[in-house]
N, C-alpha and C. Protein backbone atom coordinates (compact mmCIF):
# COMPACT_ATOMS: atom_id res chain seq x y z
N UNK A 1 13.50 -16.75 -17.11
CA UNK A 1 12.11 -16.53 -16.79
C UNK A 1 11.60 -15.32 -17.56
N UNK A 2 10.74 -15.55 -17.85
CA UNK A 2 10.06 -14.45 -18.41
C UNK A 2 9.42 -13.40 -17.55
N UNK A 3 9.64 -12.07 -17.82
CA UNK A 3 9.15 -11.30 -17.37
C UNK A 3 7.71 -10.26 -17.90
N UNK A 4 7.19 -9.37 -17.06
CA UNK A 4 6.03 -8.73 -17.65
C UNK A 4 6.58 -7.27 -17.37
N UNK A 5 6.22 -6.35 -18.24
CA UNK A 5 6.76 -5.57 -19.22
C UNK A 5 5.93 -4.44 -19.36
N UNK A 6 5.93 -3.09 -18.74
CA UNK A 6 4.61 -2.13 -19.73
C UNK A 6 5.31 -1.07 -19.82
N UNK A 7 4.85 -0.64 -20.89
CA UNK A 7 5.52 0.64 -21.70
C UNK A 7 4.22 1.54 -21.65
N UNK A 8 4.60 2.71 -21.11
CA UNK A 8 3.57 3.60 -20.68
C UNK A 8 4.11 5.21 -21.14
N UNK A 9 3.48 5.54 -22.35
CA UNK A 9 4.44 6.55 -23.10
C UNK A 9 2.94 7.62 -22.95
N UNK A 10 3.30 9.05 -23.33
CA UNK A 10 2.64 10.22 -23.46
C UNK A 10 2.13 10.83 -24.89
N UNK A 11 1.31 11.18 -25.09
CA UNK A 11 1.27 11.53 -26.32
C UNK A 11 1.19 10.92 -27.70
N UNK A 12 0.52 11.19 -28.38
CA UNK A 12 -0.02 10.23 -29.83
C UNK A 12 1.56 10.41 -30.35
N UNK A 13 2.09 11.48 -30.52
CA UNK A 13 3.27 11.12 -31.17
C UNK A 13 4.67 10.25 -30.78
N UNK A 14 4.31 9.77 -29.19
CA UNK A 14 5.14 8.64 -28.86
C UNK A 14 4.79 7.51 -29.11
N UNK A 15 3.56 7.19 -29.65
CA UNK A 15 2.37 6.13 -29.95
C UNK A 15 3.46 5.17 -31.53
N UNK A 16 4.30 5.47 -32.17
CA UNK A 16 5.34 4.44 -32.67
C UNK A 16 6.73 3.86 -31.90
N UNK A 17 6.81 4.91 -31.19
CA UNK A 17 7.93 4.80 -30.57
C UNK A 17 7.76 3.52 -29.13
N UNK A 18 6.74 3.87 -28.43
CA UNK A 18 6.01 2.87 -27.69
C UNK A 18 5.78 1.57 -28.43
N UNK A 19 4.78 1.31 -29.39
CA UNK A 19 5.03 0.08 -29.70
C UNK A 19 6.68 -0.77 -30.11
N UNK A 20 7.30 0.13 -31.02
CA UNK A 20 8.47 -0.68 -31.03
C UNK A 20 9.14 -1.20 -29.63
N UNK A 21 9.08 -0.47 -28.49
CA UNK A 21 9.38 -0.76 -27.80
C UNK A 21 8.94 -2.16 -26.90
N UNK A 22 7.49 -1.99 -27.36
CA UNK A 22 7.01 -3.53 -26.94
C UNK A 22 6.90 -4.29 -27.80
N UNK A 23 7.10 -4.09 -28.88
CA UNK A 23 6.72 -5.21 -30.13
C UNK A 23 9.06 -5.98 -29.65
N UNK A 24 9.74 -5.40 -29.50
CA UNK A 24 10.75 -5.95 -29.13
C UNK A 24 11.10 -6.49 -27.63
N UNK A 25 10.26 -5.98 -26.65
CA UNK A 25 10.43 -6.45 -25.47
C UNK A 25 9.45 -7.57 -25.85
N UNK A 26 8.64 -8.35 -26.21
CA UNK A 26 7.69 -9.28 -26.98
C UNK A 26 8.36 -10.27 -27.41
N UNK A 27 9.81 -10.36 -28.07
CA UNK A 27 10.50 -11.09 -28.87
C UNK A 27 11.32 -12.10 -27.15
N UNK A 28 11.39 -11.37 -26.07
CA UNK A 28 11.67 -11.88 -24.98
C UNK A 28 10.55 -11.89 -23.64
N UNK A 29 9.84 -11.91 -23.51
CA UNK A 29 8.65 -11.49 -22.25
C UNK A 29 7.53 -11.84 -23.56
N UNK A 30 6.81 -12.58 -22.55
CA UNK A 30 5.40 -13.13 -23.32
C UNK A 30 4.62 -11.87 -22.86
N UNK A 31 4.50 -11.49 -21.98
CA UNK A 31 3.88 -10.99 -21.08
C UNK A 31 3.88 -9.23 -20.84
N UNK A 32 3.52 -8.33 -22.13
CA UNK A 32 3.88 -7.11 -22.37
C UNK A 32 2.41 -5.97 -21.81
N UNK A 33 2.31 -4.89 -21.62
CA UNK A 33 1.37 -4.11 -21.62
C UNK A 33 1.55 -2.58 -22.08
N UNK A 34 1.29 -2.26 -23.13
CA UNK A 34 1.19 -0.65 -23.75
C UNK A 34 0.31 -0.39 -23.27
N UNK A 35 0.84 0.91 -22.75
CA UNK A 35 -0.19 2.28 -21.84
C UNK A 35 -0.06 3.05 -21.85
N UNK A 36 -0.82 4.00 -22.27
CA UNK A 36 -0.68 5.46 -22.21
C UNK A 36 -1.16 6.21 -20.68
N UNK A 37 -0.25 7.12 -21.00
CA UNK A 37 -0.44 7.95 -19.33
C UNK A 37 -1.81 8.84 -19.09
N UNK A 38 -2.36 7.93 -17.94
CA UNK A 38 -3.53 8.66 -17.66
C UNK A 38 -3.78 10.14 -17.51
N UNK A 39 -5.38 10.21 -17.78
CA UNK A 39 -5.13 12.17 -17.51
C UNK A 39 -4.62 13.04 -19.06
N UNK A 40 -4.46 12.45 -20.00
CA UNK A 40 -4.51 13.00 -21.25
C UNK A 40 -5.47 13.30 -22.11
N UNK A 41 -6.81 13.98 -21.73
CA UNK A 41 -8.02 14.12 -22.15
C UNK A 41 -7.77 15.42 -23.57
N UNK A 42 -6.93 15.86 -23.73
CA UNK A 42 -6.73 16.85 -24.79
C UNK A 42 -7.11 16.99 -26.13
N UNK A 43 -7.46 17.39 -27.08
CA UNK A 43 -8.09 16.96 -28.02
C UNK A 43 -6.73 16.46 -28.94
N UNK A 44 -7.49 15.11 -29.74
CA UNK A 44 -6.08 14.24 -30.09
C UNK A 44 -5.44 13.48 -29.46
N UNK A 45 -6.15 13.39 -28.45
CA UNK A 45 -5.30 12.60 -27.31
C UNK A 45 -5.54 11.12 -28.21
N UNK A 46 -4.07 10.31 -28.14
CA UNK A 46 -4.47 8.78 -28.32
C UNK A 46 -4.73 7.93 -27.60
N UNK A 47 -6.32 6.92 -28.07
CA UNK A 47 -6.68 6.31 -27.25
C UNK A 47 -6.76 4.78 -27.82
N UNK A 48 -5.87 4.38 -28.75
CA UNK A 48 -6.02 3.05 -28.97
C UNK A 48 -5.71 2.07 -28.10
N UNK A 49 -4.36 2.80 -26.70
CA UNK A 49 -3.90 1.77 -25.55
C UNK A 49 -4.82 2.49 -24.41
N UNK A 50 -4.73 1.64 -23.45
CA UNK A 50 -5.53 1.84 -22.14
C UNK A 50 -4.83 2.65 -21.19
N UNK A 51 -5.33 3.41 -20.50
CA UNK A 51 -4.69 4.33 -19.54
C UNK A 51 -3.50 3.43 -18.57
N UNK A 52 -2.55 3.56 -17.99
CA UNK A 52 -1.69 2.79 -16.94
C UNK A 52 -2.10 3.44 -15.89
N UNK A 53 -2.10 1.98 -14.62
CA UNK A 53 -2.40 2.47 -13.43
C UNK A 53 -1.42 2.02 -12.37
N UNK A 54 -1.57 2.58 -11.40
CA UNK A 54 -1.05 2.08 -10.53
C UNK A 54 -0.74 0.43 -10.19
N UNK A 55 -1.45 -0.31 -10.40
CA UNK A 55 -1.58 -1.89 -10.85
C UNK A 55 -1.03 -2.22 -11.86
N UNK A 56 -0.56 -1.71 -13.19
CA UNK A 56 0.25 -1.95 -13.67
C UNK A 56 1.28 -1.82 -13.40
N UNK A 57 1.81 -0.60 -12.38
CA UNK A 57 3.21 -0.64 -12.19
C UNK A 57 3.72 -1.71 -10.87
N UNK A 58 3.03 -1.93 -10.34
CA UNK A 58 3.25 -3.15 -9.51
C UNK A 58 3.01 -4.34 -10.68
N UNK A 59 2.69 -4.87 -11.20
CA UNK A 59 2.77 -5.80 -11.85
C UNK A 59 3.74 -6.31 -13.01
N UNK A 60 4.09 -5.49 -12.87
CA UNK A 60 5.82 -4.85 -14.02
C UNK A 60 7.06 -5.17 -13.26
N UNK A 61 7.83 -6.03 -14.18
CA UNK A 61 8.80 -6.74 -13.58
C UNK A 61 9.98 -5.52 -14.68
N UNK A 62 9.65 -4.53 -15.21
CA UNK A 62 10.32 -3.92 -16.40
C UNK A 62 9.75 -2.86 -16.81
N UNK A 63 9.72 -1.57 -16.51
CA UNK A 63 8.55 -0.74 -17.30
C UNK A 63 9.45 0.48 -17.81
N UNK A 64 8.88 1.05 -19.27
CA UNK A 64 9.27 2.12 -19.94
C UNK A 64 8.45 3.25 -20.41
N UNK A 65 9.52 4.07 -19.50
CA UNK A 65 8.35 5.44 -19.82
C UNK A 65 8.76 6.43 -20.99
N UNK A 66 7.61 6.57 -21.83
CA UNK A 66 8.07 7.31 -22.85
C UNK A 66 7.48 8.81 -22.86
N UNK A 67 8.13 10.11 -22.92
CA UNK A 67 7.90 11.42 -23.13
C UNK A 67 8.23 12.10 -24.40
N UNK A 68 7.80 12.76 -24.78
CA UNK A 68 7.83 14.08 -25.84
C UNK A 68 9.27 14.74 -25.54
N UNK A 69 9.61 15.26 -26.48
CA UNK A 69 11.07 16.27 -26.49
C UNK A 69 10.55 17.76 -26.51
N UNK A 70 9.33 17.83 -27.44
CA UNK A 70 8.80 19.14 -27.67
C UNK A 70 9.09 20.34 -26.65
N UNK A 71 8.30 20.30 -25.77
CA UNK A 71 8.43 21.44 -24.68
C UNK A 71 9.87 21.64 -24.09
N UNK A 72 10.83 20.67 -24.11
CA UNK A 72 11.91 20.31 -23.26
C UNK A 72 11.87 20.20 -22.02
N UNK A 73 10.94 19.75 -21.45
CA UNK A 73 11.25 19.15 -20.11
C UNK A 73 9.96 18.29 -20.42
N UNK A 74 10.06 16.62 -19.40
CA UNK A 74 8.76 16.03 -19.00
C UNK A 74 7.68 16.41 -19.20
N UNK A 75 6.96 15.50 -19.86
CA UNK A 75 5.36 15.40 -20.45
C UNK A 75 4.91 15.96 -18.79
N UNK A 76 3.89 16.92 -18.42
CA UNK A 76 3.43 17.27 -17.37
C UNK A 76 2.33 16.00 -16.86
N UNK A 77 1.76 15.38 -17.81
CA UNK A 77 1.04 14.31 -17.43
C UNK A 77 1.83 13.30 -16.90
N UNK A 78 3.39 12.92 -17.68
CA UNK A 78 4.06 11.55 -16.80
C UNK A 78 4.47 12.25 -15.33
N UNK A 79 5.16 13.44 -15.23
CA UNK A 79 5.66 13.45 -14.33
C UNK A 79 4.50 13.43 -13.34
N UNK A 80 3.40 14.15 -13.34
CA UNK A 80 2.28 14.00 -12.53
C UNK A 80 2.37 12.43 -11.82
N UNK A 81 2.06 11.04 -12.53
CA UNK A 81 1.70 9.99 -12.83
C UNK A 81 2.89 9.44 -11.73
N UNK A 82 3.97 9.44 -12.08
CA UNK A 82 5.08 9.62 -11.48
C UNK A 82 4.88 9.65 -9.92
N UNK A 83 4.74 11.41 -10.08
CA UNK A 83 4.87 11.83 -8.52
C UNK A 83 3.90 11.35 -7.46
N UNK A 84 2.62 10.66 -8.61
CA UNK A 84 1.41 10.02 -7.30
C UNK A 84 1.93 8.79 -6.90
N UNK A 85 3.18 8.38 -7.46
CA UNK A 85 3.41 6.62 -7.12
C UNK A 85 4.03 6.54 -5.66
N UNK A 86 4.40 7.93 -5.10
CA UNK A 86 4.61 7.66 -3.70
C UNK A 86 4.16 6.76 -2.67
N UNK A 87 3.12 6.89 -2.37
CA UNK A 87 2.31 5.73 -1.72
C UNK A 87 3.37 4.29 -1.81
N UNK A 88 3.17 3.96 -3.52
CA UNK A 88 4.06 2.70 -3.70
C UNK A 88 5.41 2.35 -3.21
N UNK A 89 6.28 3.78 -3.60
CA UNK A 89 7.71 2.96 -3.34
C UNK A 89 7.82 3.88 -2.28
N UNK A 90 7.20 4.61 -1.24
CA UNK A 90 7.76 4.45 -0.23
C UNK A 90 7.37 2.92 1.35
N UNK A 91 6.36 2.40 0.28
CA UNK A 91 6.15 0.95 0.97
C UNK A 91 6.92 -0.14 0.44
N UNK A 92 8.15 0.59 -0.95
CA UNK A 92 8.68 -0.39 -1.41
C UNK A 92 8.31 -1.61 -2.59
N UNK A 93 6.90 -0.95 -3.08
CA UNK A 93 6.27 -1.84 -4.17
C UNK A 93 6.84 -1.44 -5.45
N UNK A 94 7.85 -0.53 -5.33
CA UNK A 94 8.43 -0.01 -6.86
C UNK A 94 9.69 -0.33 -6.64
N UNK A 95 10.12 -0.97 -5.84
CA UNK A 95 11.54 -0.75 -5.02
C UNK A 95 12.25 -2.24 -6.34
N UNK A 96 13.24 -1.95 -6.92
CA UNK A 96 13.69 -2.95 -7.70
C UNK A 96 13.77 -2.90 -9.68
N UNK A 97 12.21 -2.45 -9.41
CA UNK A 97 11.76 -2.46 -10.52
C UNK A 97 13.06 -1.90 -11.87
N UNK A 98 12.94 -2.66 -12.74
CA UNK A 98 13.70 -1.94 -13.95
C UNK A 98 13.31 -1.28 -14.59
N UNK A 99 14.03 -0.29 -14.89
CA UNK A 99 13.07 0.76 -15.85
C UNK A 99 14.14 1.68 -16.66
N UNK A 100 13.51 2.01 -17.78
CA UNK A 100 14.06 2.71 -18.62
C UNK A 100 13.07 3.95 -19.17
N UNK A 101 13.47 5.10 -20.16
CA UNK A 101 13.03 6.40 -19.86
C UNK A 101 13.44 6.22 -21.90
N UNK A 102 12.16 6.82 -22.80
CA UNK A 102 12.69 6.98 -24.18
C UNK A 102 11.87 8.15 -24.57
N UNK A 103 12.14 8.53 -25.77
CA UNK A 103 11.60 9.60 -25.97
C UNK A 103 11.34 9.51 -27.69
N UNK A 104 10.59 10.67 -28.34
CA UNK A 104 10.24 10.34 -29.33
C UNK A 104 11.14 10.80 -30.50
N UNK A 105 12.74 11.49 -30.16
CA UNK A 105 13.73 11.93 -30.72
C UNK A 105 14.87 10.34 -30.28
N UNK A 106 15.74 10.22 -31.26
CA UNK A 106 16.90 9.54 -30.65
C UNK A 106 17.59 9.80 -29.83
N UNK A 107 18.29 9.37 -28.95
CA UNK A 107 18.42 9.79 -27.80
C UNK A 107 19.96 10.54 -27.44
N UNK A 108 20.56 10.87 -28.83
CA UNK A 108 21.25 11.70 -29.21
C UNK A 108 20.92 13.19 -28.52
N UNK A 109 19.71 13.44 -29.28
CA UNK A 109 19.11 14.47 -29.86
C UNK A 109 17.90 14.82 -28.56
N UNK A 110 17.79 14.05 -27.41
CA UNK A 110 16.68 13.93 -26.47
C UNK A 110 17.89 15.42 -25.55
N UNK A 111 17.12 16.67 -25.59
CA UNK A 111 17.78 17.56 -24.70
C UNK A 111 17.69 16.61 -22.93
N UNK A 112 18.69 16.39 -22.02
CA UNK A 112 18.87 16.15 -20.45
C UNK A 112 17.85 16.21 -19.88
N UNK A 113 17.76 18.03 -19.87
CA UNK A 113 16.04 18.25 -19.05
C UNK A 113 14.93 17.58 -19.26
N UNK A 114 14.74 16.75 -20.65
CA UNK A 114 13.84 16.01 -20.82
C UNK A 114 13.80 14.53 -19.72
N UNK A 115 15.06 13.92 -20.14
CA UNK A 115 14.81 12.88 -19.05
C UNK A 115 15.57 12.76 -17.85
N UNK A 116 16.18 13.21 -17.53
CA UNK A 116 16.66 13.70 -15.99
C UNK A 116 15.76 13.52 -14.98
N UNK A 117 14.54 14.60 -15.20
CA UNK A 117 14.02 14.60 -14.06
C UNK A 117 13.17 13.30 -13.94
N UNK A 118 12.85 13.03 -14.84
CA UNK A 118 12.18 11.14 -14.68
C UNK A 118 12.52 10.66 -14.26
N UNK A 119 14.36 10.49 -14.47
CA UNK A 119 14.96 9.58 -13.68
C UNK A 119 15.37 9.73 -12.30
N UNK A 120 15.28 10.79 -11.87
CA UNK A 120 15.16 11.59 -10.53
C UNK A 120 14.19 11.04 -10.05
N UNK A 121 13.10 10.79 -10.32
CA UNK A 121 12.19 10.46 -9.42
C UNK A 121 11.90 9.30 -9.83
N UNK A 122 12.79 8.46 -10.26
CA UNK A 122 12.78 6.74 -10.35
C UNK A 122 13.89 6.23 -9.55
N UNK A 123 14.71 7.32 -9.27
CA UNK A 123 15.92 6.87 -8.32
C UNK A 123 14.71 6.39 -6.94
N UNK A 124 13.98 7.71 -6.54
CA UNK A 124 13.34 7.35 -5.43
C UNK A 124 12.71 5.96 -5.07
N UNK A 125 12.42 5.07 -6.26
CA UNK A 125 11.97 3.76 -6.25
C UNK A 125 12.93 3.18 -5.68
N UNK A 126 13.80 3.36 -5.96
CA UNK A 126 14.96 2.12 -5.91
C UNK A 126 14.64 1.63 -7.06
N UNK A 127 14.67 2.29 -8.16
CA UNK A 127 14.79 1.09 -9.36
C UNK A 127 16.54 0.90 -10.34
N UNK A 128 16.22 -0.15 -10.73
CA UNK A 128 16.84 -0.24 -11.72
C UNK A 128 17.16 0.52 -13.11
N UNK A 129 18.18 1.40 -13.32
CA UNK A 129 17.69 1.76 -14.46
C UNK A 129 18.73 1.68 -15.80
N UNK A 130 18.13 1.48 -16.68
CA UNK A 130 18.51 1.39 -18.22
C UNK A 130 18.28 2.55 -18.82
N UNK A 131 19.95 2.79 -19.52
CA UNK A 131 19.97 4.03 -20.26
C UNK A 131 19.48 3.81 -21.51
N UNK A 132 20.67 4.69 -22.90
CA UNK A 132 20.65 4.15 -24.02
C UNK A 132 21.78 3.39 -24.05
N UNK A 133 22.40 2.91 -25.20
CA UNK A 133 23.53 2.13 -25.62
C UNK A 133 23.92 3.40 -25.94
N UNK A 134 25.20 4.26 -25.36
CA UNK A 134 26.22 5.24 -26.11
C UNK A 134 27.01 4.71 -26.89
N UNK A 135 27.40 3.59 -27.50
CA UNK A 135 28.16 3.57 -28.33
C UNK A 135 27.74 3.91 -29.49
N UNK A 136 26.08 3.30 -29.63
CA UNK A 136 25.74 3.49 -31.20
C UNK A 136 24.93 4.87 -30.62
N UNK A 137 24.79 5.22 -29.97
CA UNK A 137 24.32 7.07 -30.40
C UNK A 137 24.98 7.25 -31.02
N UNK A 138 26.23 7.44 -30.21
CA UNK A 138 27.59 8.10 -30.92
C UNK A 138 27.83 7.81 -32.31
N UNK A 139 28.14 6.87 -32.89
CA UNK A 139 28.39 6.32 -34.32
C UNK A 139 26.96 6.94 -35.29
N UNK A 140 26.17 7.00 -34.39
CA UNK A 140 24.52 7.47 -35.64
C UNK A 140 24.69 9.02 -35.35
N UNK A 141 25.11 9.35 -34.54
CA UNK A 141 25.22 10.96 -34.36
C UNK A 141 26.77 11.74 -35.54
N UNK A 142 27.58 10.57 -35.37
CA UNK A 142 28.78 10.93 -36.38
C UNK A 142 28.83 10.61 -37.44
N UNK A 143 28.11 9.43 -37.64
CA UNK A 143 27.88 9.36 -39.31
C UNK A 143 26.76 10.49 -40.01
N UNK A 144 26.00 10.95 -38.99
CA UNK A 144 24.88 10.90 -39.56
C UNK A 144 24.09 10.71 -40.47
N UNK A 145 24.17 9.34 -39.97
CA UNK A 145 23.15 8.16 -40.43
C UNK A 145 21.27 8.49 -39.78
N UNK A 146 20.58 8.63 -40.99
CA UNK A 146 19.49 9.48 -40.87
C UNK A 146 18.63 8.24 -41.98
N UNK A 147 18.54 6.59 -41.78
CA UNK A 147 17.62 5.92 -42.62
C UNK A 147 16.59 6.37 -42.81
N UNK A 148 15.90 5.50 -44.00
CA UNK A 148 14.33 6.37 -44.24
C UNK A 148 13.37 5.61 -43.64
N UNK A 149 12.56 6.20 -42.92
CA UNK A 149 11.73 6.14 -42.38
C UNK A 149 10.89 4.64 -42.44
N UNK A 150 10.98 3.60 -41.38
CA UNK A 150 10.18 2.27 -41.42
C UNK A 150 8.63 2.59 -41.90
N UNK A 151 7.96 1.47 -41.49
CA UNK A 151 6.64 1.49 -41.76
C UNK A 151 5.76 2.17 -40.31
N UNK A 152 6.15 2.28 -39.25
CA UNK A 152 6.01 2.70 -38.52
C UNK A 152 6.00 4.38 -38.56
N UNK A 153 6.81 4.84 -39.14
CA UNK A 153 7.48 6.03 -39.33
C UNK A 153 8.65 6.48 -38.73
N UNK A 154 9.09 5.32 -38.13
CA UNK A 154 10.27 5.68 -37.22
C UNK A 154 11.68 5.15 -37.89
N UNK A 155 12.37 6.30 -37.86
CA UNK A 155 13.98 6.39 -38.63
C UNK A 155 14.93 5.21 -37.79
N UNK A 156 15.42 5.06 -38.96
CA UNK A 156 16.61 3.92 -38.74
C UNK A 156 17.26 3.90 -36.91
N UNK A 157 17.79 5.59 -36.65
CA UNK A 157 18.68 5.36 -35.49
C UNK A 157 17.27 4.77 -34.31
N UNK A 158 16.08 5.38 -34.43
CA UNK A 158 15.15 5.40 -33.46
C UNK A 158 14.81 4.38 -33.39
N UNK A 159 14.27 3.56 -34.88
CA UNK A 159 13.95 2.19 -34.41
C UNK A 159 15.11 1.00 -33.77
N UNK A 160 16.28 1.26 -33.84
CA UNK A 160 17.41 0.52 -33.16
C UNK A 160 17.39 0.47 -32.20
N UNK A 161 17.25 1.79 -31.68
CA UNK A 161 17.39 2.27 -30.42
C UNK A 161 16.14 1.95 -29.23
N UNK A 162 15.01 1.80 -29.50
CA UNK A 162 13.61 1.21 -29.49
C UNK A 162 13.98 -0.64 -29.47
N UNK A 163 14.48 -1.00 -30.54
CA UNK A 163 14.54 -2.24 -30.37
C UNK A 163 15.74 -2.84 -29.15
N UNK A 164 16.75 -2.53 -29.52
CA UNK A 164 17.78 -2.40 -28.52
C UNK A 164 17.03 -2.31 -27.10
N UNK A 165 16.82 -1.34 -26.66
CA UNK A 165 16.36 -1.18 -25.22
C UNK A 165 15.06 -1.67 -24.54
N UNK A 166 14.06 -1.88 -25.71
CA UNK A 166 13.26 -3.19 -25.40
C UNK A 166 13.07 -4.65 -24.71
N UNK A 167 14.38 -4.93 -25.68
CA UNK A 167 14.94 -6.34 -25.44
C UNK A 167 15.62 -6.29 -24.39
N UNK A 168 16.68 -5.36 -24.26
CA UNK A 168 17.25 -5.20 -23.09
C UNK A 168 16.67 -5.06 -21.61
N UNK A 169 15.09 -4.49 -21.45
CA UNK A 169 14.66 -4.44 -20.77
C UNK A 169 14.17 -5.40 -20.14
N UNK A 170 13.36 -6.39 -21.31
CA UNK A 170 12.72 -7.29 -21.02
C UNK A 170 13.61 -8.27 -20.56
N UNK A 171 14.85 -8.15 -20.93
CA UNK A 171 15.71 -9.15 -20.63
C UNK A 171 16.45 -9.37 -19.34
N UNK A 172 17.07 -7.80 -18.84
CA UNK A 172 16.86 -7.88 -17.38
C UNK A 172 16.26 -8.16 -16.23
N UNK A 173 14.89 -7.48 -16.99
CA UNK A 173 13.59 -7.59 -15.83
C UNK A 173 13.62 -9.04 -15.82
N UNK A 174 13.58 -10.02 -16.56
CA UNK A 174 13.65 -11.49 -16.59
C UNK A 174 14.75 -11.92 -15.64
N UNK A 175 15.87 -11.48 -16.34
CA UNK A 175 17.12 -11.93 -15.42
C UNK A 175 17.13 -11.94 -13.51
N UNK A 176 16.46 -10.53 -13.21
CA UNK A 176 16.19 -10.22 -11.53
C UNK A 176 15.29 -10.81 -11.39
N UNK A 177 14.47 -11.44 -12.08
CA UNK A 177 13.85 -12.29 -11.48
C UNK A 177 13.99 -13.67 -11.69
N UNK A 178 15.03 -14.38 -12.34
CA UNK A 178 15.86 -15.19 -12.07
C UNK A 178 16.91 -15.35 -10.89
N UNK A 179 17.54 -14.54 -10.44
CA UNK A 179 18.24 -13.95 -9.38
C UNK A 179 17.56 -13.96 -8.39
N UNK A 180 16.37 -13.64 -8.09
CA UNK A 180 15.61 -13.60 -6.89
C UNK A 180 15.11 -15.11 -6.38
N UNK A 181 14.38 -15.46 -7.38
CA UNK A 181 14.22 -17.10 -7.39
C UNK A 181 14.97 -17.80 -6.46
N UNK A 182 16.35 -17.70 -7.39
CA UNK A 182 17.72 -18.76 -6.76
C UNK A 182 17.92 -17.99 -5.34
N UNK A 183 17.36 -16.90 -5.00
CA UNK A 183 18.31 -16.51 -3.82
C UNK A 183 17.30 -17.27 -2.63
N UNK A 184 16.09 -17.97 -2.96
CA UNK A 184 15.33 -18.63 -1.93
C UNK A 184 15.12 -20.07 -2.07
């Protein structure tokens, strides 16, 4: 079954990293939505995707949140975004959900404090969650293997890593809800 899918990243400079992520969750899930995190009025802010709302995350059988490395810890806007979803999963409307956490560095190179605390407060959902693939960090971190830059602008390990966990996402979120189906 196909699932629906939104990638809800921070910042113009996660704005390649986000699409790969749905342009490959796309190749499995008809059914995708890029969003940027509301409340980013800053100058430069990117506005080619639509703010994510609360209705999107209920409607997300799969969602990926993308943050900045810059500051080293959480975009202050996701975690905000985040912390208002209470309402939801303590009624259990987030409760399941799959989700994964990327950033605009490979995830080698993504310092902990960056996504830790995201995932801290996705545990509270009850969600599902998807890391990276450590095997190929590891191998792109020891070769260092550093391709040149796609059309996107995003380097060899990043766009893998983007595509990889895309698919993977979309593919789970599909799967639990295959699983749920059969269980009625």
């Amino acid at each position: 079954m196909s699932a629906n899918v939104a990638v809800i990243y921070s910042g113009p400079e996660l704005r390649p990293v986000a699409e790969a992520f749905a342009e490959a969750a796309e190749h499995l899930s008809a059914r995708v939505r890029l969003l940027r995190v509301p409340g980013e009025e800053s100058e430069g802010a990117d506005t080619v995707h639509p703010d994510a709302s609360f209705e999107d995350l209920q409607w997300a059988d799969g969602i990926a949140f993308g943050t900045p490395v810059g500051g080293g810890l959480p975009s202050a806007t996701l975690m905000s975004f985040i912390e208002q979803t209470e309402p939801l999963w303590s009624s259990a409307k987030l409760f399941d959900k799959v989700v994964s956490v990327f950033t605009d560095e490979p995830e080698h190179f993504a310092p902990d404090a960056v996504v830790h605390p995201v995932y801290e407060s996705l545990y509270h959902w009850g969600a599902v969650i998807i890391g990276p693939r450590a095997f190929e960090l590891a191998f792109d971190a020891e070769a260092g293997r550093r391709d040149a830059p796609d059309k996107g602008g995003l380097s060899g390990p990043r766009r893998r890593t983007a595509d990889y966990r895309g698919r993977r996402l979309a593919a789970l979120a599909g799967e639990k809800l295959d699983l749920l189906l059969l269980a009625f």
